[in-house]
Protein backbone atom coordinates (compact mmCIF):
# COMPACT_ATOMS: atom_id res chain seq x y z
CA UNK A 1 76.66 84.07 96.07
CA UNK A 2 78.01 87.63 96.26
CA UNK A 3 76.94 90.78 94.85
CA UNK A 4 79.05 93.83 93.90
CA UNK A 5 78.70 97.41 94.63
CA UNK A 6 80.61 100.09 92.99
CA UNK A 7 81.13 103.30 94.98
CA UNK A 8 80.28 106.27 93.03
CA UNK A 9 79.07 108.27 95.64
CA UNK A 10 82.19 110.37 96.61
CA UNK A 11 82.54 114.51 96.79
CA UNK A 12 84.43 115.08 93.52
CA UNK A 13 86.07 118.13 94.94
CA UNK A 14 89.27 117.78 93.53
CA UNK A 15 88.46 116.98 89.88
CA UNK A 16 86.22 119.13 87.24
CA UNK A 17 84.15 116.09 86.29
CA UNK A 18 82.44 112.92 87.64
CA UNK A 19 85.47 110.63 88.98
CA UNK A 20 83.73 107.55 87.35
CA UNK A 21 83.24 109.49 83.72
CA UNK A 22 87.00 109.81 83.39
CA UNK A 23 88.19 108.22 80.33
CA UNK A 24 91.03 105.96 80.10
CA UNK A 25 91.72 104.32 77.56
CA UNK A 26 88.62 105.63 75.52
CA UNK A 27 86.46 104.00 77.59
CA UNK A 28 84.80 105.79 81.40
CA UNK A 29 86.33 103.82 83.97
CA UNK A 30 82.91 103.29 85.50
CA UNK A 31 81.44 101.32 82.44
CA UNK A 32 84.83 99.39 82.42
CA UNK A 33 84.29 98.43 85.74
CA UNK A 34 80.38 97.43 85.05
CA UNK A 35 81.34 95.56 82.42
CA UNK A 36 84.03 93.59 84.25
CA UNK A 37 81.88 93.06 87.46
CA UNK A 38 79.14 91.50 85.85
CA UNK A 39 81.27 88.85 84.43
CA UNK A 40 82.00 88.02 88.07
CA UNK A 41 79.41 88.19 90.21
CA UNK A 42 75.44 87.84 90.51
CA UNK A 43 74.25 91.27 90.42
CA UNK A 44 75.95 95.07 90.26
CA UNK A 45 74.83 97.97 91.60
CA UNK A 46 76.34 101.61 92.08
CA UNK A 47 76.44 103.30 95.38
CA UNK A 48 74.85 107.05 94.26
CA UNK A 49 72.89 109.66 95.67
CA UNK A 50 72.83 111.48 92.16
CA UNK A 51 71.12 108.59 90.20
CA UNK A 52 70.24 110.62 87.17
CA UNK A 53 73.42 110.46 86.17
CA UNK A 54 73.73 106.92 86.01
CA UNK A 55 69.91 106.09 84.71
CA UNK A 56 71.91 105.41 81.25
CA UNK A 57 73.84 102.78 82.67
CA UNK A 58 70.36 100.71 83.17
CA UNK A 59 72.03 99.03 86.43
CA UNK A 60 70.54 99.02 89.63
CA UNK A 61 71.31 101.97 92.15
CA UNK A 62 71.73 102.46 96.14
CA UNK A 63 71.36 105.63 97.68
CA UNK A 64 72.53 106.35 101.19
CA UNK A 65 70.44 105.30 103.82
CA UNK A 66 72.39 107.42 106.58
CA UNK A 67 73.18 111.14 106.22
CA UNK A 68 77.02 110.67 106.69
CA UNK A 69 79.16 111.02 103.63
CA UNK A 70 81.59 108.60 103.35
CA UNK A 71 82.60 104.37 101.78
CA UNK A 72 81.45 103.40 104.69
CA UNK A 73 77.46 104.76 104.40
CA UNK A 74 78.17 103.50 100.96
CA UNK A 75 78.95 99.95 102.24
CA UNK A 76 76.44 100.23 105.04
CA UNK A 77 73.64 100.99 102.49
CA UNK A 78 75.05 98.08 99.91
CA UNK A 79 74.84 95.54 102.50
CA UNK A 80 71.08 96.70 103.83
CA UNK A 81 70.10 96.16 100.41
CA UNK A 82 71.54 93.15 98.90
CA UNK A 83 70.14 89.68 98.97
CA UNK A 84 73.78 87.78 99.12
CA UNK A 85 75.36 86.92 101.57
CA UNK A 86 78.54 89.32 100.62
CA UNK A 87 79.47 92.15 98.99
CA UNK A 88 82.36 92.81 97.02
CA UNK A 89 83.27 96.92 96.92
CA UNK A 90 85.49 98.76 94.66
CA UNK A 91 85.55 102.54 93.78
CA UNK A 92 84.27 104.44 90.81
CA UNK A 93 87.89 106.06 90.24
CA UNK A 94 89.63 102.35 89.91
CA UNK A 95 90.80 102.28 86.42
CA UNK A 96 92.77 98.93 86.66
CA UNK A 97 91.12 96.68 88.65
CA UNK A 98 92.31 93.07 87.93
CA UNK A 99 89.80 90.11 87.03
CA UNK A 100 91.82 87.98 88.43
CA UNK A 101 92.78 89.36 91.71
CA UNK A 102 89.14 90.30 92.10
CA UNK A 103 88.22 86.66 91.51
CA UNK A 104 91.23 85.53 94.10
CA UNK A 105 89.70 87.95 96.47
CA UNK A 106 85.78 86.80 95.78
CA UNK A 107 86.93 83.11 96.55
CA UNK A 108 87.80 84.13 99.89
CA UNK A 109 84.68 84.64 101.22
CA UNK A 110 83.56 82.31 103.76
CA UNK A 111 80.99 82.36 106.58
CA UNK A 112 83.79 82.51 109.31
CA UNK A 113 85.35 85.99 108.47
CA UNK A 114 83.12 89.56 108.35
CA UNK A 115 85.76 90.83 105.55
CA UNK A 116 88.41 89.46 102.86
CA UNK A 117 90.62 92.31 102.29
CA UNK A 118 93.90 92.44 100.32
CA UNK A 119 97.28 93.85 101.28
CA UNK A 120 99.16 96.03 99.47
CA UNK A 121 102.18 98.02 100.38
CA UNK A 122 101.67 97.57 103.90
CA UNK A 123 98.41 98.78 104.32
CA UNK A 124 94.79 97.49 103.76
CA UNK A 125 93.44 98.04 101.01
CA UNK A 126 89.60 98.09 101.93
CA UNK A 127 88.16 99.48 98.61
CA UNK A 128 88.46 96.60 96.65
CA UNK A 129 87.63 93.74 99.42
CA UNK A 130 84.65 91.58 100.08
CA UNK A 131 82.18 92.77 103.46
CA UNK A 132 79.46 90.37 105.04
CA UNK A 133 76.02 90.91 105.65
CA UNK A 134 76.46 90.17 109.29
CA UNK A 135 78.58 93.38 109.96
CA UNK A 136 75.52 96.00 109.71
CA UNK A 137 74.90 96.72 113.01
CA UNK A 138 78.21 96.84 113.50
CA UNK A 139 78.94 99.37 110.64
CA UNK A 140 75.93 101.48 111.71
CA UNK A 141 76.90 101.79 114.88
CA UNK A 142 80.40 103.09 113.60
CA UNK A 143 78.85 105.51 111.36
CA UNK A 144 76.48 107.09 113.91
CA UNK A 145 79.07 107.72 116.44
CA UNK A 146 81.26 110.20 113.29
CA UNK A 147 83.63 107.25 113.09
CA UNK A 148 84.68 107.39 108.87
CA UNK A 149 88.02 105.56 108.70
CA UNK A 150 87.35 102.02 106.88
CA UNK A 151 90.96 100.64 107.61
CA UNK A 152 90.24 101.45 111.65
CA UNK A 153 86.63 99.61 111.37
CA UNK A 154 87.89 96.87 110.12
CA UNK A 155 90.11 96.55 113.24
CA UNK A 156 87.28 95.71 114.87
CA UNK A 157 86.04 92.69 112.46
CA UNK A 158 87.27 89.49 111.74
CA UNK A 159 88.93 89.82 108.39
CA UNK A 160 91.02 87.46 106.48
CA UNK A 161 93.93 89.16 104.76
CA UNK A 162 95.59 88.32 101.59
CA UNK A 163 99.07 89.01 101.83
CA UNK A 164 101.15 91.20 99.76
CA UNK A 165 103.08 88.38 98.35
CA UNK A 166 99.80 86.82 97.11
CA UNK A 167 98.33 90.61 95.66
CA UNK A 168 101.65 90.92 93.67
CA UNK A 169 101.55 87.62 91.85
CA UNK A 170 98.88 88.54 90.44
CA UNK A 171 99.12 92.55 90.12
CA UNK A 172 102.80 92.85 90.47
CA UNK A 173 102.73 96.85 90.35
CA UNK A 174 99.35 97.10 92.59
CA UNK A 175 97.44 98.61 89.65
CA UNK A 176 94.49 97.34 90.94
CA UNK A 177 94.69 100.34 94.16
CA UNK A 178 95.54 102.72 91.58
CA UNK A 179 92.75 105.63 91.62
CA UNK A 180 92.55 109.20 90.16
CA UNK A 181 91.35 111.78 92.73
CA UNK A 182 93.01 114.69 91.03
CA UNK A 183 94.04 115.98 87.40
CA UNK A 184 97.51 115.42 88.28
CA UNK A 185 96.59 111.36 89.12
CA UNK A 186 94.67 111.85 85.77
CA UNK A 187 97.81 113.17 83.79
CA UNK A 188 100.28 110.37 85.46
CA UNK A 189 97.75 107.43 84.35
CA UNK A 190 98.44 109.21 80.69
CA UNK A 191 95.25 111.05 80.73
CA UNK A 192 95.59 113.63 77.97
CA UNK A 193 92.29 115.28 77.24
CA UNK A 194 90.93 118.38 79.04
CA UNK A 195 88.95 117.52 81.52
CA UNK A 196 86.76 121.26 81.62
């Protein structure tokens, strides 16, 4: 059983509007993503310390339990509060996430590894990956010594990998780790409304 968490809890500093209430395709890529999700797995919830924003979404909501911005306070917070086992995490700004890659990745999970993470041009890829409950203290600890880098905490875990040769036969292009942080990201993904 695994539960899903969608991040929505990041600064927004480089974009006039709410990452997740970008439209693409007509559609904001945060109820995509909700939609998509709960096809998948158990339950969905979004990672938010701004809830009244998302009250219209009528999904369940996690606010931070540590003062330390950051995924990982997100993750940390996700796993406190779920019931599963697992958690799979993906960002509010991830347009093109793939069903199937996210199923390929959810399949992974297994008792023996504290993290199924995908591969992709090198580099982990630890916003769209599955976490296990059993990694909280280990996350917390992270957090309260100023530590923020995901791809350095999972260093420390045991994580099972999916290979870039696996990732790309299902998302050849990696559209999946595609996110837009800033207009220009916006305008390359074809965005063409104003975003003011």
């Amino acid at each position: 059983m695994i539960d899903a968490l969608i991040l929505a809890g990041g600064e927004n500093r480089r974009l006039p509007v709410v990452k997740g209430f970008i439209e693409i395709q007509g559609k904001k890529i945060i109820e995509s993503n909700l939609d998509l999700l709960g096809k998948i797995f158990n339950r969905v919830f979004i990672s938010t310390n701004s809830p009244e924003l998302y009250f219209y979404l009528g999904v369940p909501m996690i606010g931070d339990i540590l003062n330390f911005r950051g995924p990982m306070t997100g993750i940390y917070s996700g796993l406190i509060n779920i019931d599963s086992p697992f958690l799979f995490v993906t960002g509010c700004d991830m347009p093109y996430i793939n069903v199937i890659l996210i199923k390929y990745i959810a399949d992974k999970a297994n008792e023996r590894y504290d993290a199924i993470i995908p591969l992709y041009e090198n580099k982990p890829q630890p916003l769209l990956g599955v976490y296990s409950k059993r990694i909280i203290s280990k996350i917390e600890d992270t957090i309260l010594k100023g530590k923020r880098s995901l791809r350095d905490f999972l260093k420390g875990l045991i994580v099972y990998y999916i290979n870039e040769d696996e990732v790309r036969k299902i998302d050849p292009h990696g559209r999946s780790f595609v996110n837009i942080n800033t207009i220009e990201d916006y305008r390359r993904e074809g965005g063409s409304e104003c975003l003011v």
